[in-house]
Every structure is written in C-alpha cells, then in structure tokens.
Protein backbone atom coordinates (compact mmCIF):
# COMPACT_ATOMS: atom_id res chain seq x y z
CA UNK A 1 -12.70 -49.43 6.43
CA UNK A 2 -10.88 -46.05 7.46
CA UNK A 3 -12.10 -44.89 11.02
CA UNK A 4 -13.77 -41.48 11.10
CA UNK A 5 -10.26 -40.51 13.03
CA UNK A 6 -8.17 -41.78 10.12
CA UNK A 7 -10.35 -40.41 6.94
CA UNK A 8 -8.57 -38.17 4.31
CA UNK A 9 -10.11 -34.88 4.59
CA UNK A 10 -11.53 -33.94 1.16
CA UNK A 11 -11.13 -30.09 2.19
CA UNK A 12 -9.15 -28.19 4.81
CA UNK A 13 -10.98 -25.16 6.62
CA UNK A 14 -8.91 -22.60 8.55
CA UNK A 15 -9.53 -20.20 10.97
CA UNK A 16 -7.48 -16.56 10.60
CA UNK A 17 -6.01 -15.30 13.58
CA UNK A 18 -4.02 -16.85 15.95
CA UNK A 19 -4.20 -19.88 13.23
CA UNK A 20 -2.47 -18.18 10.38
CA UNK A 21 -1.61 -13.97 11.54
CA UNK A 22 -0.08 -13.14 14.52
CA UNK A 23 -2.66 -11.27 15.56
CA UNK A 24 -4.57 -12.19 18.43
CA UNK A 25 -2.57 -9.47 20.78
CA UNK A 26 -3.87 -6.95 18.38
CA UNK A 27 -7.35 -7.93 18.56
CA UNK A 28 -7.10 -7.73 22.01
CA UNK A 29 -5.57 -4.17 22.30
CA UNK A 30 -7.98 -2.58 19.99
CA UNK A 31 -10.77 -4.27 22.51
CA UNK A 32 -9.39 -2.62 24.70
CA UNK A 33 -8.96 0.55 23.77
CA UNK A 34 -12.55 0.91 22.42
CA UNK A 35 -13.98 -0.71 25.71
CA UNK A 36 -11.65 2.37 27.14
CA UNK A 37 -13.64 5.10 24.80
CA UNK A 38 -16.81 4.43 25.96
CA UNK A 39 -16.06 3.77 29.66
CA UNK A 40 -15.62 -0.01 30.18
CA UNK A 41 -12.45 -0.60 32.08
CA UNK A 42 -10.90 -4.40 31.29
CA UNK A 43 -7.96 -6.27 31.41
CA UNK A 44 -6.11 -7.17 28.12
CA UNK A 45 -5.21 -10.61 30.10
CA UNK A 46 -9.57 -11.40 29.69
CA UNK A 47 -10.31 -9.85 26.65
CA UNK A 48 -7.67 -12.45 25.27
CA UNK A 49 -8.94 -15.28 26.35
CA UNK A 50 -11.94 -13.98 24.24
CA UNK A 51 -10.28 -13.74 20.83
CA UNK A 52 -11.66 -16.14 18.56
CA UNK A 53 -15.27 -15.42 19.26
CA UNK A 54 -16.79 -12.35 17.12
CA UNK A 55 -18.04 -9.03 19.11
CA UNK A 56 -21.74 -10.85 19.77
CA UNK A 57 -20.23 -13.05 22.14
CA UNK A 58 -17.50 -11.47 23.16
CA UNK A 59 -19.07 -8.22 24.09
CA UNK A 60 -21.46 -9.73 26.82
CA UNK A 61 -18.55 -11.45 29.26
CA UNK A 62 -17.83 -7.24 30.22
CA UNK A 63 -21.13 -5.59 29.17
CA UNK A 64 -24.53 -5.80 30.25
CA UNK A 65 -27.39 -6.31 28.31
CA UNK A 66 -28.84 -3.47 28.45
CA UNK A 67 -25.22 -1.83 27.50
CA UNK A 68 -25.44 -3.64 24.54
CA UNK A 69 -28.64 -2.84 23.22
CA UNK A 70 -27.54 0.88 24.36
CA UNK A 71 -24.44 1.53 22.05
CA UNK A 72 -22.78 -1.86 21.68
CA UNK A 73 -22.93 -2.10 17.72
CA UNK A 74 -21.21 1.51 17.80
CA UNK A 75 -18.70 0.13 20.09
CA UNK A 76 -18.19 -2.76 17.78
CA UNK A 77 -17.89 -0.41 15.19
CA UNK A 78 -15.15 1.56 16.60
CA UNK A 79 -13.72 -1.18 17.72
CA UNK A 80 -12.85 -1.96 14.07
CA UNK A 81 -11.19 1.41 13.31
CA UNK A 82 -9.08 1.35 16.28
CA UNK A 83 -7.96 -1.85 14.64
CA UNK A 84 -6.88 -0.50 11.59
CA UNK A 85 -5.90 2.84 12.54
CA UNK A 86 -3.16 1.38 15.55
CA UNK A 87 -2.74 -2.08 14.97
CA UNK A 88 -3.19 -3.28 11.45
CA UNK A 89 0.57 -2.41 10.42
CA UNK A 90 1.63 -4.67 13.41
CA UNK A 91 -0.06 -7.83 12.01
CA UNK A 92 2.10 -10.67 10.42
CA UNK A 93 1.24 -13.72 9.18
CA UNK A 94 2.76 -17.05 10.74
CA UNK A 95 5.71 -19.07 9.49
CA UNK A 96 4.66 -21.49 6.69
CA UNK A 97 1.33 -20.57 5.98
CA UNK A 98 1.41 -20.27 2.27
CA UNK A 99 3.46 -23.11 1.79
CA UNK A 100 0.99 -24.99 4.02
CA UNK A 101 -1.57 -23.88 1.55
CA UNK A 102 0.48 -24.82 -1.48
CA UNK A 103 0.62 -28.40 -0.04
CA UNK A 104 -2.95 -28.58 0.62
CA UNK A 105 -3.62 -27.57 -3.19
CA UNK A 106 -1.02 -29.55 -4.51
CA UNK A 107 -2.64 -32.40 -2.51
CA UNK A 108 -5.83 -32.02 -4.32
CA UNK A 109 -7.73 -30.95 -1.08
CA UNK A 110 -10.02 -27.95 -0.91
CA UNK A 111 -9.44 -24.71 1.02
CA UNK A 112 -11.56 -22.50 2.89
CA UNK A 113 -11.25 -19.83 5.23
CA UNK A 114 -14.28 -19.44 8.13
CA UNK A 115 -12.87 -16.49 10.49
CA UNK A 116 -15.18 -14.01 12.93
CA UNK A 117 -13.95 -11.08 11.80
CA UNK A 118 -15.95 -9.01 8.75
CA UNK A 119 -15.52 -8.97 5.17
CA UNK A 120 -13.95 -6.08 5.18
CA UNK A 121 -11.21 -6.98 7.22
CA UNK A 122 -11.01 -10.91 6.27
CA UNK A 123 -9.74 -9.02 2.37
CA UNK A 124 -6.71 -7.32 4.07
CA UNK A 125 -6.19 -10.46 5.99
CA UNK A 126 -5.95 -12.58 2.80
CA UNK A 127 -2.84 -10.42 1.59
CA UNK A 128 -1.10 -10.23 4.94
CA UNK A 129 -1.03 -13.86 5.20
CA UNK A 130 -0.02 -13.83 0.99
CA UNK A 131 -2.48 -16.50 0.51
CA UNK A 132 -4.64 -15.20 -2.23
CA UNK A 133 -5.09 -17.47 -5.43
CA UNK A 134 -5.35 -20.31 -2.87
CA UNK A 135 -8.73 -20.08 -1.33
CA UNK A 136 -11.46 -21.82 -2.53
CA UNK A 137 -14.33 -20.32 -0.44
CA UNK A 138 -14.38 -18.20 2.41
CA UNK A 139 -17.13 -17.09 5.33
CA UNK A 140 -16.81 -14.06 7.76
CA UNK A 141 -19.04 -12.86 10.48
CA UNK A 142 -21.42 -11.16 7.89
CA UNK A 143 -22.45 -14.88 7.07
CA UNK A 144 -23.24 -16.13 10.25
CA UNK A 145 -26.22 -15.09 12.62
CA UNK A 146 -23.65 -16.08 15.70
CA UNK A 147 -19.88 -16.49 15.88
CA UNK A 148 -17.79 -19.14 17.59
CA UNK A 149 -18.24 -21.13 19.55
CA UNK A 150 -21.61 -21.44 17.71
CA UNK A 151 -21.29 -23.66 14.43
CA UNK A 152 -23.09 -21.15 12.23
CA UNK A 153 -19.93 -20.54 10.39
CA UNK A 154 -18.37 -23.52 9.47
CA UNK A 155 -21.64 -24.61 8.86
CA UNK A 156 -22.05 -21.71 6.05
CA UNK A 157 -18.36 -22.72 4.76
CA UNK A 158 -19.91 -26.44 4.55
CA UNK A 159 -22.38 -25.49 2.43
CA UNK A 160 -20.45 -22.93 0.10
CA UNK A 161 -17.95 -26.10 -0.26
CA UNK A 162 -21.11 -28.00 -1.45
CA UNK A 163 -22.73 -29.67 1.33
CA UNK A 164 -20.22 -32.63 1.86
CA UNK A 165 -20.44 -34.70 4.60
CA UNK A 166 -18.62 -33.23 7.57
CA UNK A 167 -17.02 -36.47 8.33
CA UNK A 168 -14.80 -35.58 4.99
CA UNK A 169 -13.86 -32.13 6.31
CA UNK A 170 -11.59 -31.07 8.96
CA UNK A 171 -11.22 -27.60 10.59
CA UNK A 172 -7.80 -25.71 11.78
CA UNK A 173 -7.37 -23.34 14.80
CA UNK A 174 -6.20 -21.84 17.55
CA UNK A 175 -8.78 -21.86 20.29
CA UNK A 176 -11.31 -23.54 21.87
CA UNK A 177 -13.98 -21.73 20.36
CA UNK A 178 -12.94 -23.40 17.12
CA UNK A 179 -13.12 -26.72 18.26
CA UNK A 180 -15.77 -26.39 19.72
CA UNK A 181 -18.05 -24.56 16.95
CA UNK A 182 -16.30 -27.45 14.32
CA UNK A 183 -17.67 -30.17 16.81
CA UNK A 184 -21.24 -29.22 16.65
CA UNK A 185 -20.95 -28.76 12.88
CA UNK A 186 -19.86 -32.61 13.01
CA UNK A 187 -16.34 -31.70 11.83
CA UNK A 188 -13.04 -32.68 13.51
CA UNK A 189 -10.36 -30.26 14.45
CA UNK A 190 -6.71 -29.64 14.57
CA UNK A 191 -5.05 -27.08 16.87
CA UNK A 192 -2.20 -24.88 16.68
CA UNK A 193 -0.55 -23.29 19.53
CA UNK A 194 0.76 -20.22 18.02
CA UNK A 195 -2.45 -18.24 19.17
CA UNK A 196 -1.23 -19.08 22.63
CA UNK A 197 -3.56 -21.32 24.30
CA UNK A 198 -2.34 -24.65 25.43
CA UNK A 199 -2.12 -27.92 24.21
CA UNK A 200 -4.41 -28.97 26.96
CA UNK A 201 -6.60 -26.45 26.58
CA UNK A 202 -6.65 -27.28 22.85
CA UNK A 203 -7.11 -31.23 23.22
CA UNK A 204 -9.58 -30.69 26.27
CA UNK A 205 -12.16 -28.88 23.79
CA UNK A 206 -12.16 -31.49 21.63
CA UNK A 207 -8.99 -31.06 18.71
CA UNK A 208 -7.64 -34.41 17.81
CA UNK A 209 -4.06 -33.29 16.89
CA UNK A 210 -2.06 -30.52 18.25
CA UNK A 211 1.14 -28.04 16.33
CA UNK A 212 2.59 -25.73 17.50
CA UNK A 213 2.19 -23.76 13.98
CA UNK A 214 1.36 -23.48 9.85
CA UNK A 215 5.21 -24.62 9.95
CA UNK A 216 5.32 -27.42 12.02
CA UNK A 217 1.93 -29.08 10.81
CA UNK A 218 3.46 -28.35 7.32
CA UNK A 219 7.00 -30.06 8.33
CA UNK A 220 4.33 -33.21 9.86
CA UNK A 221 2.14 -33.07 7.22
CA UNK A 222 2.08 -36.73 5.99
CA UNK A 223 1.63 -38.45 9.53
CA UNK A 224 -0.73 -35.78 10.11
CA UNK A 225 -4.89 -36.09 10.33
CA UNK A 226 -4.48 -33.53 7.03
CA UNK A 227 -3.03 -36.55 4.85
C-alpha cells in the first residue's frame, strides 16, 4: 500500500503570489505605502515577511486593535488601489507556470487556485500568470472567514473540488503560512523558493518537498510528490 507521503495527488492546489507571480515585493510596497497614508510608519523588510497572509492577519502585527476597528477596512481598501494604481504593471508571472499547469492537466490531475487576495484581483492575476482555461476551481479571501495561516481556504477549495479526502490532495506555495494553513486542512505541501523564504524555513513549517520554482518542479516533475 502507497504511504500517505508517496500517494498520487488526485488534484493540485496553488497558491498565487510568490508561488506563481513575482509579486510578493509589490504586495509589500503597496502595504507600505497605505500604512504611510494613514500614519503607520513600517519597514518593507516586516511587512514581507507578512505576505501570504490576507489584511485580517496581517494588519494586527503593526496595528492595534482598536486601530483596526477605527479605519482598518478603509486602510485595507486603499491598500488595494495603491496596488493597482503603482504596482500592478510591475507584476510578472514566474518561469514555467503554464506549462506546469499544462502538465498537471495533461496528467489528468485537477487544478485549483486558493490565494488571500480578493476576487477582484485573483481575475487580473489569472491573465498575468496566462493560466486561464486551466483552472478548475478557485477560492479568494471573499470565501474564507480568515486567511492563512488559518485553513479556511483550502478548506473552501476542498469542498468546491468535491469534498475528497485531503490525503488525495496536495497544496503548492511559497510561505509558511501555506504550509501551515494546508496542514490543518489535512493536506500536504510543496514549497517553492521563488517567493523568497528559505528552504528551511519552508521544510521547518511542515512542506515535504522543496523547488526553487513553477520551472524547476516542472523540469522534476516525475520524481516529484506531484506524480
């Protein structure tokens, strides 16, 4: 009998940036700058080690509580339009990504994508990374009451793929966070460096295979926990 380790995933689920856009230094900017506006001064060096959770749990590590309940959705808010209005043009998607996806498909696996950021934004991030027409279901902050490192969703992407066991699933990303939230969903994960954390970082939070990108797990694929 296959160990849990060695099991074929049945479907693939990904996380968006730092996994598959280069776009984790953006993220972190546009933090910035909206922390800026409305009087929060922080370094881009923490808010980056922050990217990959979604504003409700990044947004306490340099506000208060009673900040938050004050004018933090607003600041969320603008947040997002700093995004788009300075960095959006700046974001490109990793090397190998739709080929990555191609294999997957061609492989007979399902494909989902379970990212923090909105709906909105998860639609332009789709045609960045020039994987549309490959995607079998997708979650985004709007469908999960908290954001990594909580499970809520990749446990919302288990249950748009059907409610299959977990065991036959296996997540992809680029932080802890994502490791983490996979683990208490009962899902195993594989890590990528290219969102710049380390590989000991990575294996330390629980991801049982480390690449360095999309290219590199696609160049691996067959010895890889994917096949």
């Amino acid at each position: 009998m296959l160990s849990r380790q060695n099991t074929a995933p049945q479907a693939v689920i990904f996380d968006v940036d730092g996994t598959l856009l280069d776009s984790v230094d953006m993220h972190a900017m546009s933090w910035v700058d909206a922390f800026h506006d409305y009087g929060h001064q922080v370094r881009f060096e923490e808010v980056r080690r922050q990217i990959g959770k979604g504003g409700d749990q990044l947004m306490p590590v340099f506000m208060t509580a009673e900040e938050i309940d004050k004018y933090g959705e607003a600041l969320e808010a603008h947040r997002g339009i700093v995004l788009k209005e300075r960095y959006l043009p700046l974001i490109t998607p990793f090397r190998g990504v739709r080929a990555l996806f191609e294999r997957l498909r061609a492989d007979g696996k399902q494909i989902a994508l379970a990212s923090s950021a909105r709906e909105d934004e998860l639609a332009i991030y789709r045609k960045i990374a020039n994987i549309e027409g490959l995607i079998d279901v997708e979650t985004s902050s709007d469908d999960a009451k908290r954001s990594k490192p909580y499970p809520d969703i990749f446990q919302a992407t288990l249950e748009r793929l059907g409610g299959g066991s977990p065991d036959r699933m296996i997540a992809v990303g680029d932080t802890p966070y994502d490791a983490e939230a996979a683990a208490k969903a009962g899902m195993r994960t594989i890590g990528l460096l290219c969102g710049g954390w380390s590989a000991e970082d990575l294996k330390r939070s629980g991801c049982i295979a480390v690449y360095k990108d999309p290219a590199e797990l696609l160049a691996l694929y067959a010895a890889s926990p994917l096949a």
